[in-house]
C-alpha atoms as a PDB file:
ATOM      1  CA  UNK A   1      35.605  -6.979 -47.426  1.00  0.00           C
ATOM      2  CA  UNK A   2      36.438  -8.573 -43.686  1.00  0.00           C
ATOM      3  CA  UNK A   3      37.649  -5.888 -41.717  1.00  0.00           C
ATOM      4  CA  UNK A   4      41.317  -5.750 -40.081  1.00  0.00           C
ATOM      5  CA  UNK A   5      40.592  -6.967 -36.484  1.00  0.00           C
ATOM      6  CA  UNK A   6      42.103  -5.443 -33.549  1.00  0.00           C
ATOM      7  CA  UNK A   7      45.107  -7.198 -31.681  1.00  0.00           C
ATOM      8  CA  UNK A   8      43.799  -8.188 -28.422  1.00  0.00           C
ATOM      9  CA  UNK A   9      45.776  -7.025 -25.231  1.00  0.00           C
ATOM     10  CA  UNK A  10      46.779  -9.004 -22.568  1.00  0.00           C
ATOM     11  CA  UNK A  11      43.299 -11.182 -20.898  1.00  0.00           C
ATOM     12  CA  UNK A  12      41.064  -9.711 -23.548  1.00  0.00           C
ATOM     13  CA  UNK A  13      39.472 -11.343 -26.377  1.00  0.00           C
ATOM     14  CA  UNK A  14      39.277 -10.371 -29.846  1.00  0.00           C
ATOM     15  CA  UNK A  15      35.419 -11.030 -31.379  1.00  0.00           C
ATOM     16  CA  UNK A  16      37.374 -12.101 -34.666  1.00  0.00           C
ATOM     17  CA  UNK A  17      38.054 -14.850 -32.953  1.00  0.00           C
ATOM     18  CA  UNK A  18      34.943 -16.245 -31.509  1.00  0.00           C
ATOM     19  CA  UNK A  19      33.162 -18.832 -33.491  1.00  0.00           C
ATOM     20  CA  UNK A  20      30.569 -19.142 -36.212  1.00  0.00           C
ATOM     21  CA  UNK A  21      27.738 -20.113 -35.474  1.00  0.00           C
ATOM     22  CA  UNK A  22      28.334 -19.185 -32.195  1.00  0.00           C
ATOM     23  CA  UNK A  23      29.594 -20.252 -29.032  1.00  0.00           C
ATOM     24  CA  UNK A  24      26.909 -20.715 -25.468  1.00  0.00           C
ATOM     25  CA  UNK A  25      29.971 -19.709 -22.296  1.00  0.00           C
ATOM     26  CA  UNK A  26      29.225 -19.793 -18.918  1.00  0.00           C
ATOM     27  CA  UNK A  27      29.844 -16.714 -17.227  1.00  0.00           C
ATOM     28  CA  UNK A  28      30.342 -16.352 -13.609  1.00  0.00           C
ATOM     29  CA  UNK A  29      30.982 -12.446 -13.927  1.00  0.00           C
ATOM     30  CA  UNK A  30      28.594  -9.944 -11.576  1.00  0.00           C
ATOM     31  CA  UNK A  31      25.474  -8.657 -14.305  1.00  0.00           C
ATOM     32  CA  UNK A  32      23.703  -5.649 -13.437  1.00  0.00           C
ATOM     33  CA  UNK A  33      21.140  -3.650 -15.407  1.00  0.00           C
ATOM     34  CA  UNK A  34      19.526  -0.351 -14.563  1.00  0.00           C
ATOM     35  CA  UNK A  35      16.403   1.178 -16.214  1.00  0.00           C
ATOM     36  CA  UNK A  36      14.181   4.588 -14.290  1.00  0.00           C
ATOM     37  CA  UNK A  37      17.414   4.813 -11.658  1.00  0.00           C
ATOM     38  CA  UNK A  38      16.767   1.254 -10.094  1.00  0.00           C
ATOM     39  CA  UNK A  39      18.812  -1.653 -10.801  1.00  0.00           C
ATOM     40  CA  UNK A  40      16.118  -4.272 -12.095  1.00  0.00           C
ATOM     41  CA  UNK A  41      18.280  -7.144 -12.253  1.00  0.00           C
ATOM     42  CA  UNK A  42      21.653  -8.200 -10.880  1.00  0.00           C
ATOM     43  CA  UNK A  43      23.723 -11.617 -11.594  1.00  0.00           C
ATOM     44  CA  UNK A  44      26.755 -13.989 -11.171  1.00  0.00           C
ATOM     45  CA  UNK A  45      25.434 -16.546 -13.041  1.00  0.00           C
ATOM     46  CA  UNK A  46      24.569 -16.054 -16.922  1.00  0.00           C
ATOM     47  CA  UNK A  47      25.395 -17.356 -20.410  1.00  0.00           C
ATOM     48  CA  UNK A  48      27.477 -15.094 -22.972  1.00  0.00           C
ATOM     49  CA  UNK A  49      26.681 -16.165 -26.710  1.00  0.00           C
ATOM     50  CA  UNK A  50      29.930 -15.386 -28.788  1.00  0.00           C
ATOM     51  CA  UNK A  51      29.730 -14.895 -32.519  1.00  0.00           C
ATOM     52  CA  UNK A  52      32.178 -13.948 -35.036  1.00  0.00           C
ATOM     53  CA  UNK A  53      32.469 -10.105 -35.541  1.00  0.00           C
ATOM     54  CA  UNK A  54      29.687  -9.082 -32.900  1.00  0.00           C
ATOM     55  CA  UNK A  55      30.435  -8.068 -28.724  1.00  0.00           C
ATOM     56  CA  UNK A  56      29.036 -10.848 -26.484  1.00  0.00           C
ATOM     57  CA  UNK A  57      25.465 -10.639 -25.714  1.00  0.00           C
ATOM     58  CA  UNK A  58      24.885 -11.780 -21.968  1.00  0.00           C
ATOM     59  CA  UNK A  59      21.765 -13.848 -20.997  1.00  0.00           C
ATOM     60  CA  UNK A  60      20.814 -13.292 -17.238  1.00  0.00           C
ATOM     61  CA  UNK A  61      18.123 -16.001 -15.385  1.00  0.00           C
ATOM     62  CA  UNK A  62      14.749 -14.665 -15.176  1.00  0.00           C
ATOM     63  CA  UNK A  63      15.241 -14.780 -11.023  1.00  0.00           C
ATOM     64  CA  UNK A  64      18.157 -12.292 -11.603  1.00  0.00           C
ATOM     65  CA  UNK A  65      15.167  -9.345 -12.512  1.00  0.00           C
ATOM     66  CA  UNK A  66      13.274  -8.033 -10.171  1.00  0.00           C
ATOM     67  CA  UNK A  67       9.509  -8.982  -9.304  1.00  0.00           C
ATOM     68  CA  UNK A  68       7.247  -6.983 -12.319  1.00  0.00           C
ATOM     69  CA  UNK A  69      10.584  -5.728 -13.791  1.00  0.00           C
ATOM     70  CA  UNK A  70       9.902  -8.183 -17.386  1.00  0.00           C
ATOM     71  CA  UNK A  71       6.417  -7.814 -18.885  1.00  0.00           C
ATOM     72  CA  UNK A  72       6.448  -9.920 -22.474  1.00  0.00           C
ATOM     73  CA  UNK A  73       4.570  -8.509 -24.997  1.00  0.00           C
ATOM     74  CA  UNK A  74       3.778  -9.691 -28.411  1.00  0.00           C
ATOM     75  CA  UNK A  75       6.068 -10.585 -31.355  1.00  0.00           C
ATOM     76  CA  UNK A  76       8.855 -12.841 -32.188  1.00  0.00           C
ATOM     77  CA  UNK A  77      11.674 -12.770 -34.689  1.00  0.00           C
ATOM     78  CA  UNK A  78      13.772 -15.674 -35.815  1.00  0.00           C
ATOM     79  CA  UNK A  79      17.076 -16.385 -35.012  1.00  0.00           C
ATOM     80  CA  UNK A  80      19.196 -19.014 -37.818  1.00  0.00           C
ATOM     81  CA  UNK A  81      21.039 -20.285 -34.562  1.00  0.00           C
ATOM     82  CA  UNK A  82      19.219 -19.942 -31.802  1.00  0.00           C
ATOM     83  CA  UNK A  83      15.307 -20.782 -33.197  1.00  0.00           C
ATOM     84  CA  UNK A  84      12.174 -18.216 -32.404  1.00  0.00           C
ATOM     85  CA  UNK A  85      12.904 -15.376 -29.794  1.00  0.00           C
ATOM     86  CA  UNK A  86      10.539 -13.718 -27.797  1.00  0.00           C
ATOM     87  CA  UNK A  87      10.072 -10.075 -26.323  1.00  0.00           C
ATOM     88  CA  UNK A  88       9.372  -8.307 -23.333  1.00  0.00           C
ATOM     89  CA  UNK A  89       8.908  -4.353 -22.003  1.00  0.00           C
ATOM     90  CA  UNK A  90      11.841  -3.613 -19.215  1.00  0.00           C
ATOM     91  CA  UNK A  91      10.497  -1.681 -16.074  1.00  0.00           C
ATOM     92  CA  UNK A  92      12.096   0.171 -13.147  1.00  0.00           C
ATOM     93  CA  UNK A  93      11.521   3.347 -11.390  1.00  0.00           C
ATOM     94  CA  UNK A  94       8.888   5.411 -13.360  1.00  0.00           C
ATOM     95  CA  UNK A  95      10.569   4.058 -16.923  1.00  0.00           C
ATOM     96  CA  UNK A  96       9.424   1.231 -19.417  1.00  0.00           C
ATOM     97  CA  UNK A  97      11.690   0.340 -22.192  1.00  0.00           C
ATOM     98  CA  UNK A  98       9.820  -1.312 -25.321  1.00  0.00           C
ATOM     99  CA  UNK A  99      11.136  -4.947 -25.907  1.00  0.00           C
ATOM    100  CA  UNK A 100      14.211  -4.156 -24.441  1.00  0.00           C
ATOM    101  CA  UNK A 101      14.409  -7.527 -23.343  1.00  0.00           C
ATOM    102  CA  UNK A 102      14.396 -11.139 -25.654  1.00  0.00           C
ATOM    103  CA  UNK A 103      14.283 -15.323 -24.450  1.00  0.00           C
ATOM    104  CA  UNK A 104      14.332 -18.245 -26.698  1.00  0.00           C
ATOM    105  CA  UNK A 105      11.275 -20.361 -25.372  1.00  0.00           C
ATOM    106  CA  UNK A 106      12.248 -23.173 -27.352  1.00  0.00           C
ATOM    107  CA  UNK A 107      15.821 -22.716 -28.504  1.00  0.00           C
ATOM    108  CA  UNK A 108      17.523 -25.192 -31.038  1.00  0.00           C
ATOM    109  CA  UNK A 109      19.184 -27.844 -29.492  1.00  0.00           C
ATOM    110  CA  UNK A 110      22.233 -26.594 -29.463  1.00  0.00           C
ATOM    111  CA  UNK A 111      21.111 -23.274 -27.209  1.00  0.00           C
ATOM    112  CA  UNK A 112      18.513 -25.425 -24.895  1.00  0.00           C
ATOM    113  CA  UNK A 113      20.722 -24.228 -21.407  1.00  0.00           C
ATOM    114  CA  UNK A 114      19.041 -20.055 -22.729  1.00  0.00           C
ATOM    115  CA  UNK A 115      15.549 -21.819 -21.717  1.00  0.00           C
ATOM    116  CA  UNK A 116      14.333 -19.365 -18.840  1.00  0.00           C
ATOM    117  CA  UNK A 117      17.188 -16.400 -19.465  1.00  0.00           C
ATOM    118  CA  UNK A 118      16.734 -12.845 -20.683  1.00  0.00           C
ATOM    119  CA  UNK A 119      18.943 -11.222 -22.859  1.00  0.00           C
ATOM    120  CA  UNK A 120      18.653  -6.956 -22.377  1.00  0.00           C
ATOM    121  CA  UNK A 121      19.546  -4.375 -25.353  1.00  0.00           C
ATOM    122  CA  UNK A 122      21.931  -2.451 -23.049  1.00  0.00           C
ATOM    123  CA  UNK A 123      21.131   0.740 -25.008  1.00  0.00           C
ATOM    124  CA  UNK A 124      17.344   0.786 -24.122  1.00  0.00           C
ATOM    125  CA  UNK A 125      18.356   1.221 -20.407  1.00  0.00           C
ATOM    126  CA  UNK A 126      19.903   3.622 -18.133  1.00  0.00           C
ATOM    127  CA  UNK A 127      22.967   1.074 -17.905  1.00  0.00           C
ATOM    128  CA  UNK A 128      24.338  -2.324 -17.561  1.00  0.00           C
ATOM    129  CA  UNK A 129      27.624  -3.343 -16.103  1.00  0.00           C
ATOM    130  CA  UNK A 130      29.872  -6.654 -16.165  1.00  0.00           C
ATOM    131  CA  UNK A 131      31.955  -6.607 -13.093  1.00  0.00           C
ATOM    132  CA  UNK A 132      31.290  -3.179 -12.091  1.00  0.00           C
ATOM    133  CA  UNK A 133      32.295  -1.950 -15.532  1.00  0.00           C
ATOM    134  CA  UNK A 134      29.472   0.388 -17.475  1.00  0.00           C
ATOM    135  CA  UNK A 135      28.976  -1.137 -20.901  1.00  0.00           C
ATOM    136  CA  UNK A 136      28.863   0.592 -24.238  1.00  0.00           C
ATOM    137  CA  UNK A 137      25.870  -0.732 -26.538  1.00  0.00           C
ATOM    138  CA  UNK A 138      27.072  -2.340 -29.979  1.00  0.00           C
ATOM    139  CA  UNK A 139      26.725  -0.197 -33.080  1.00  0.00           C
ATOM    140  CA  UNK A 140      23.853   0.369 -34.544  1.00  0.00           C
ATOM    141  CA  UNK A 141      21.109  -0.347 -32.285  1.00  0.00           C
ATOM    142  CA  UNK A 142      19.880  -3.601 -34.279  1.00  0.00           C
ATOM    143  CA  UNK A 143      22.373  -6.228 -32.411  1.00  0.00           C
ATOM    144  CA  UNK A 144      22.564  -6.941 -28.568  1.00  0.00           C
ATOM    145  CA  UNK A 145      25.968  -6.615 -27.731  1.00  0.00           C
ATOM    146  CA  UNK A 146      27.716  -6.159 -24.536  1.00  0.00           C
ATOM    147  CA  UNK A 147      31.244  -4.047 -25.291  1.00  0.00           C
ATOM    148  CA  UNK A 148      33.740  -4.063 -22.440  1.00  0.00           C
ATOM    149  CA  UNK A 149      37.432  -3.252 -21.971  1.00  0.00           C
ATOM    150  CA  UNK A 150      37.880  -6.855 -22.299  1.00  0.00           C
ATOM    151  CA  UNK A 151      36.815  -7.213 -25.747  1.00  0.00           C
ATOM    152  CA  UNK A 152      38.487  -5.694 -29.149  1.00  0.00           C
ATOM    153  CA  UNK A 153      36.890  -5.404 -32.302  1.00  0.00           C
ATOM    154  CA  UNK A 154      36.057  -3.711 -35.007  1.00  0.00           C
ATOM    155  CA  UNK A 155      32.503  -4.721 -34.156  1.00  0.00           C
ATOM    156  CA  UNK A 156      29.582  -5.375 -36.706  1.00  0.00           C
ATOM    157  CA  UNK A 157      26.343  -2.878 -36.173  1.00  0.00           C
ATOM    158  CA  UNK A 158      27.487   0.621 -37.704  1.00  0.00           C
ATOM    159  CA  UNK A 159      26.797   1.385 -41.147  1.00  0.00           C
ATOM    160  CA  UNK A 160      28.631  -0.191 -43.580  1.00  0.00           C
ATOM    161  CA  UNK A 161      29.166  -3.630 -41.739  1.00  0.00           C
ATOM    162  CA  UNK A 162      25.935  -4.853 -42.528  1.00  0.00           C
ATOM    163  CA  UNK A 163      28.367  -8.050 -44.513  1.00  0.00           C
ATOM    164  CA  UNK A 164      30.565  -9.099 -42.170  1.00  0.00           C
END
């Protein structure tokens, strides 16, 4: 059963109405992430991937992290939109989080401009902010999402939304 979505206020965006499959946006909005009480990586340039149902997941250039502050490590999952992702550990300060951090090597076609960007599971670090604004991690810990005041939902990733 689809969910009822959330009206969207004014110069917000309801994630019922993004696309599926999903939409590649440039984003000129300021990035940050934190991890050990350092910010490891700080933006005005990234991509936001919209999909139906799910928060935006921001991908940030590899020159936005600090030096040592991605480490890939082994493993890959598959993606039915975007092709074959790979991982890596997060560092900063004294913390490393475990494949916080995914790329798309050799995206489909239709994803080629997330060649050389890093997309970061904001609830594996300390924090990560769009425009000075602390993000809250989607539901559910399996999905990447980015929630701000400037999107409505419901959003999938909690139990029972597994369908959407």
């Amino acid at each position: 059963m689809r969910p009822r979505p959330e009206k969207p206020g004014p110069e917000q965006e309801s994630v019922w109405d993004y696309p599926r499959p999903p939409a590649l946006v440039r984003s000129s909005e300021r990035v940050e992430v934190w991890l050990g009480g350092v910010r490891i990586a700080s933006t005005g340039t990234s991509w936001r991937v919209l999909e139906t149902s799910h928060p935006p997941t921001y991908y940030l250039p590899r020159d936005a992290f600090a030096d040592g502050a991605v480490q890939p490590v082994d493993g890959t999952t598959t993606c039915e939109w975007k092709g074959e992702a790979a991982y890596a550990d997060l560092v900063g300060g004294t913390r490393r989080a475990p494949r916080a951090a995914w790329t798309y090597p050799t995206p489909t076609p239709r994803f080629v401009d997330l060649v050389g960007t890093f997309a970061v599971m904001p609830g594996a670090v300390d924090r990560c902010t769009v425009d000075g604004e602390e993000v809250e991690p989607q539901p559910g810990g399996f999905y990447g999402g980015w929630i701000t005041s400037r999107v409505v939902g419901p959003f999938k990733g909690a139990p029972g939304t597994w369908g959407w």
